[in-house]
N, C-alpha and C. Protein backbone atom coordinates (compact mmCIF):
# COMPACT_ATOMS: atom_id res chain seq x y z
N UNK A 1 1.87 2.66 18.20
CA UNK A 1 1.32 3.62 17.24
C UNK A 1 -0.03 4.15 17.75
N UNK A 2 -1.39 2.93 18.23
CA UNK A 2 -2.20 3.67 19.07
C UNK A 2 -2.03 5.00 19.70
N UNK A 3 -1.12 4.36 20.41
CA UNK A 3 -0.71 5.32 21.57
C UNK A 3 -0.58 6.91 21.43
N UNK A 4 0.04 6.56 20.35
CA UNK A 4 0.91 7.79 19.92
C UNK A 4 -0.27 8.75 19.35
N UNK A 5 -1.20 7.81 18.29
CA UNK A 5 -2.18 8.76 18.04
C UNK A 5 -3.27 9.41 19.11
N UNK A 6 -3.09 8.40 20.10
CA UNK A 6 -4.35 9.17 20.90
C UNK A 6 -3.76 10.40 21.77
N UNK A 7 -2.19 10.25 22.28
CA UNK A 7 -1.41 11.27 23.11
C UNK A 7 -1.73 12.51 21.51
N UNK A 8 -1.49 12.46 20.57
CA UNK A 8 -1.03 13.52 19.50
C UNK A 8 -2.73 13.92 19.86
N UNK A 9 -3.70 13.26 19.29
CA UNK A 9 -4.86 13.96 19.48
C UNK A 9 -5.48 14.51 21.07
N UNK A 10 -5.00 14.13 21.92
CA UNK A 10 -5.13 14.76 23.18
C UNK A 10 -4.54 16.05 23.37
N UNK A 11 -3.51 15.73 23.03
CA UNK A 11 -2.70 17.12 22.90
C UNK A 11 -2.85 18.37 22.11
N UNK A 12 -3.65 17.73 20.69
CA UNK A 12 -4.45 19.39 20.29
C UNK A 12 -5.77 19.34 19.70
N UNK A 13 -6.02 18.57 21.13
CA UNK A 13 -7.58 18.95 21.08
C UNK A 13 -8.28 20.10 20.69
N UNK A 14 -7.30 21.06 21.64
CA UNK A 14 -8.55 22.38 22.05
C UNK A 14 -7.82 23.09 19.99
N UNK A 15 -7.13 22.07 19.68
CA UNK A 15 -6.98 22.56 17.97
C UNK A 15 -8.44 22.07 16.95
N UNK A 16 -8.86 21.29 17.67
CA UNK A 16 -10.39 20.74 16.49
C UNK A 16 -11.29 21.99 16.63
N UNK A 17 -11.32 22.77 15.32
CA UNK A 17 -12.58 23.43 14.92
C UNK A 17 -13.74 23.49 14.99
N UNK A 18 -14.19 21.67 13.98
CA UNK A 18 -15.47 21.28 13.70
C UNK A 18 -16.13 19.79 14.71
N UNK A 19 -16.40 19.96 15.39
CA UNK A 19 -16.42 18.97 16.70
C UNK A 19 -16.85 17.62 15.82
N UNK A 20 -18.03 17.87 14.96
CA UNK A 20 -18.45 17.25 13.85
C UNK A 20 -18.10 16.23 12.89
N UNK A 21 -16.14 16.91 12.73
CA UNK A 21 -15.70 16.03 12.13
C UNK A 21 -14.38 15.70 13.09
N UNK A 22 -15.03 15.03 14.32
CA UNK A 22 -14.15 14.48 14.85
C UNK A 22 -13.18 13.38 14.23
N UNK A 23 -14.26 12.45 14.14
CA UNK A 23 -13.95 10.83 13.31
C UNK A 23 -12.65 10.87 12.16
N UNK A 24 -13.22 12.13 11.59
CA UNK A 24 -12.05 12.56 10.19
C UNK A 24 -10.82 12.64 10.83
N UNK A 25 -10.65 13.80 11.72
CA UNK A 25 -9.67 14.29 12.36
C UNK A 25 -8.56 13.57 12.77
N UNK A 26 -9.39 12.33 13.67
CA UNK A 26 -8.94 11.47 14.66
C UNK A 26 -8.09 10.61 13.10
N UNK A 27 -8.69 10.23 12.25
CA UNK A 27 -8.38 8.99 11.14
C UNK A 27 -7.20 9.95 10.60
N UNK A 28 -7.18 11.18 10.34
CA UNK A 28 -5.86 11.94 9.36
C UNK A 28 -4.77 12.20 10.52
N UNK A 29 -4.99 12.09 11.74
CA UNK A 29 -3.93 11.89 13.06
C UNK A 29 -3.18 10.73 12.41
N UNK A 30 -4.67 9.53 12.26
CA UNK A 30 -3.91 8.24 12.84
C UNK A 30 -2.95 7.92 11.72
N UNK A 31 -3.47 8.00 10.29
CA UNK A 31 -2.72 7.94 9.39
C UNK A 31 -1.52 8.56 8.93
N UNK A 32 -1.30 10.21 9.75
CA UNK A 32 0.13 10.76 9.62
C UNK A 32 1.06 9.89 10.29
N UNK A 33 0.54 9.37 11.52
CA UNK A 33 1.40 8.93 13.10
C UNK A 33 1.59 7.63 11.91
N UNK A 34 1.17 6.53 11.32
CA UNK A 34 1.40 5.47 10.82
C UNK A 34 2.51 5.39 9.60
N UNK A 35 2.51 6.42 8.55
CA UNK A 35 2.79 6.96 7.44
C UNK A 35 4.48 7.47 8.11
N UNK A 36 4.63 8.21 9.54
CA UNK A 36 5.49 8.35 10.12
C UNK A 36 6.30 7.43 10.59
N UNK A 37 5.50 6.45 11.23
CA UNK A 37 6.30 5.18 11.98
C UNK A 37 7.12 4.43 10.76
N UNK A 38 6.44 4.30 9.52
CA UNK A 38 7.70 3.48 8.80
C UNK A 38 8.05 4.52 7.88
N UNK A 39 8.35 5.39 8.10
CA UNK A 39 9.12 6.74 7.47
C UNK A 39 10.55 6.45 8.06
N UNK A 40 9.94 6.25 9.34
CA UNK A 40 11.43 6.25 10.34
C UNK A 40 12.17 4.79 10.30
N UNK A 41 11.40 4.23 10.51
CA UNK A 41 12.23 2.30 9.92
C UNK A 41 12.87 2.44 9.29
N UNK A 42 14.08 2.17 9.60
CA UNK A 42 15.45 1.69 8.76
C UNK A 42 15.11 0.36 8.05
N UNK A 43 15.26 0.14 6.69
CA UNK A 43 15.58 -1.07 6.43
C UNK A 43 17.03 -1.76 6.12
N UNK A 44 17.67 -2.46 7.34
CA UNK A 44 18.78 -3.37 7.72
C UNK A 44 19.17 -4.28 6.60
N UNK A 45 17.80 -5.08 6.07
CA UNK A 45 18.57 -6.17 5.73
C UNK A 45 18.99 -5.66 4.39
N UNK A 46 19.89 -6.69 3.63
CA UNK A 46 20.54 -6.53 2.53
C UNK A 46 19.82 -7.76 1.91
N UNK A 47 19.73 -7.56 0.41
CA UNK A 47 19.02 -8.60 -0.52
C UNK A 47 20.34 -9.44 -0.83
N UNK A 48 19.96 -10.75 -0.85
CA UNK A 48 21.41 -11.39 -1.19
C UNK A 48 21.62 -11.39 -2.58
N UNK A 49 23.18 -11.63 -2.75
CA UNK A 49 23.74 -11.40 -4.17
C UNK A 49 22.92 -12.02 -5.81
N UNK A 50 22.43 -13.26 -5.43
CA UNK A 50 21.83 -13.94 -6.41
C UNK A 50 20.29 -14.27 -5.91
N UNK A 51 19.42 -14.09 -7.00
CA UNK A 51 17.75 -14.15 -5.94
C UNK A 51 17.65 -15.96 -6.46
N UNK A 52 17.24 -16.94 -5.91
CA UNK A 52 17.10 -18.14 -6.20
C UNK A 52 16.27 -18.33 -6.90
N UNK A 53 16.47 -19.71 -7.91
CA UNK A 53 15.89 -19.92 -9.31
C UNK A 53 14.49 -20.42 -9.08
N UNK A 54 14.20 -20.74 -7.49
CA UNK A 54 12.49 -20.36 -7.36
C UNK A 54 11.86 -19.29 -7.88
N UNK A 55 12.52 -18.42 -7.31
CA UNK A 55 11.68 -16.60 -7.97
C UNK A 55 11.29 -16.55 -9.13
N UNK A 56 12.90 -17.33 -9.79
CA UNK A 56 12.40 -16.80 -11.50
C UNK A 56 11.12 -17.85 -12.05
N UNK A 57 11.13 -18.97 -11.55
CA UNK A 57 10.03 -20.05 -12.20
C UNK A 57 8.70 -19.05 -11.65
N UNK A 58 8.88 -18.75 -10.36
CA UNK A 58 7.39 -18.45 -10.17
C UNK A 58 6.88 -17.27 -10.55
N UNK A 59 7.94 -16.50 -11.47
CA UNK A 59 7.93 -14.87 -12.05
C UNK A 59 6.89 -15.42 -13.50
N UNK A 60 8.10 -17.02 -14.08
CA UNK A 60 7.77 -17.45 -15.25
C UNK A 60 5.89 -17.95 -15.08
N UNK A 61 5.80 -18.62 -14.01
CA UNK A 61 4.45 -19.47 -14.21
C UNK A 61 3.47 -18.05 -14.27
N UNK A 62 3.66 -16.87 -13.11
CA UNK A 62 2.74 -15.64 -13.13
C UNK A 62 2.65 -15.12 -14.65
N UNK A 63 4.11 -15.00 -15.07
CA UNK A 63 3.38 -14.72 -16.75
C UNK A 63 3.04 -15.07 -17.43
N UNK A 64 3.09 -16.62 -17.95
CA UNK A 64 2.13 -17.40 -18.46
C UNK A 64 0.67 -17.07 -17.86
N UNK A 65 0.39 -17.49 -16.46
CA UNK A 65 -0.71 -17.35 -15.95
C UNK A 65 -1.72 -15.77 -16.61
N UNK A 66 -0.49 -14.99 -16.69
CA UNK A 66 -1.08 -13.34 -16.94
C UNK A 66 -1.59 -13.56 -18.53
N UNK A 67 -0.34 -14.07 -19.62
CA UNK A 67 -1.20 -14.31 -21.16
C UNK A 67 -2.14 -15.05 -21.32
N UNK A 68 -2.53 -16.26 -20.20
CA UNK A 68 -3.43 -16.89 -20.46
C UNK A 68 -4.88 -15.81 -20.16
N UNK A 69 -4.84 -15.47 -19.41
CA UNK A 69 -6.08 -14.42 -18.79
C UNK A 69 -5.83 -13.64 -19.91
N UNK A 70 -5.10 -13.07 -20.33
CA UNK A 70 -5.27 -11.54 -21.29
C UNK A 70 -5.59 -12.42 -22.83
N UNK A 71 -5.79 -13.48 -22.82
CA UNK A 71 -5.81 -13.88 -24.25
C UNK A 71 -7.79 -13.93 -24.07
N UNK A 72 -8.25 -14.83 -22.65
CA UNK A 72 -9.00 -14.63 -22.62
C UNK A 72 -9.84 -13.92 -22.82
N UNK A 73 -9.29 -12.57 -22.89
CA UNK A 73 -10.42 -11.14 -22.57
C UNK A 73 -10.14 -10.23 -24.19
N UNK A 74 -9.03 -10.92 -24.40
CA UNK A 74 -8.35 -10.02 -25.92
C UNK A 74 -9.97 -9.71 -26.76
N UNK A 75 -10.51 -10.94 -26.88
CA UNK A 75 -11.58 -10.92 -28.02
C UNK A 75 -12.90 -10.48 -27.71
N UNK A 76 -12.56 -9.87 -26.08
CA UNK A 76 -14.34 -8.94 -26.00
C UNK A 76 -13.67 -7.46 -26.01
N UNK A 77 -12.80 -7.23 -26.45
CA UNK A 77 -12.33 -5.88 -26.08
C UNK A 77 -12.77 -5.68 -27.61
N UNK A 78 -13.23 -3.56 -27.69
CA UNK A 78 -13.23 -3.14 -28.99
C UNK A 78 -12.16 -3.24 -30.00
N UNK A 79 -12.88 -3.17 -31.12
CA UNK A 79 -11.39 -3.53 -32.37
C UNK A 79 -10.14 -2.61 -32.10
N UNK A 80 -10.16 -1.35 -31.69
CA UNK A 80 -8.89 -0.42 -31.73
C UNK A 80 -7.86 -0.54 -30.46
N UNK A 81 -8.96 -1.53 -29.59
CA UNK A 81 -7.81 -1.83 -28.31
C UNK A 81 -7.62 -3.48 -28.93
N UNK A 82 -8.37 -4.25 -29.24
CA UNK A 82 -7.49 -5.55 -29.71
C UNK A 82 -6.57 -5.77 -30.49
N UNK A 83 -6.38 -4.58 -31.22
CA UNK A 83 -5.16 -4.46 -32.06
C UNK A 83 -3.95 -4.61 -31.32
């Protein structure tokens, strides 16, 4: 991906305007060329038929974990959002 960005910005150089905002230039290259590379990635694998009953416990403990925090904070919030 380097690569690619520095051949793309070599190549239209004599296209930079503002010499100034090189840095910009160079970063909205690098980020098309990146944004591109997994544009193009195929994703192969297949999710298997049943997700294992790990997932769901650790889906379960994150939401507990999440009401415990939101209970925390419930009672500094203003009255019309603690409702």
């Amino acid at each position: 991906i380097v690569q690619t960005v520095f051949m793309k910005a070599y190549r239209h150089l004599p296209e930079l305007q503002d010499p100034d905002r090189l840095r910009a230039w160079l970063y909205q290259i690098a980020r098309n060329t990146v944004a591109d590379h997994f544009r193009k990635e195929k994703r192969l694998d297949e999710l298997p038929e049943q997700i294992p009953s790990v997932m769901e416990e650790e889906a379960e403990d994150n939401l507990q974990e999440a009401i415990c925090g939101m209970k925390g904070v419930i009672p500094y919030l203003p009255d019309k959002y603690r409702e």
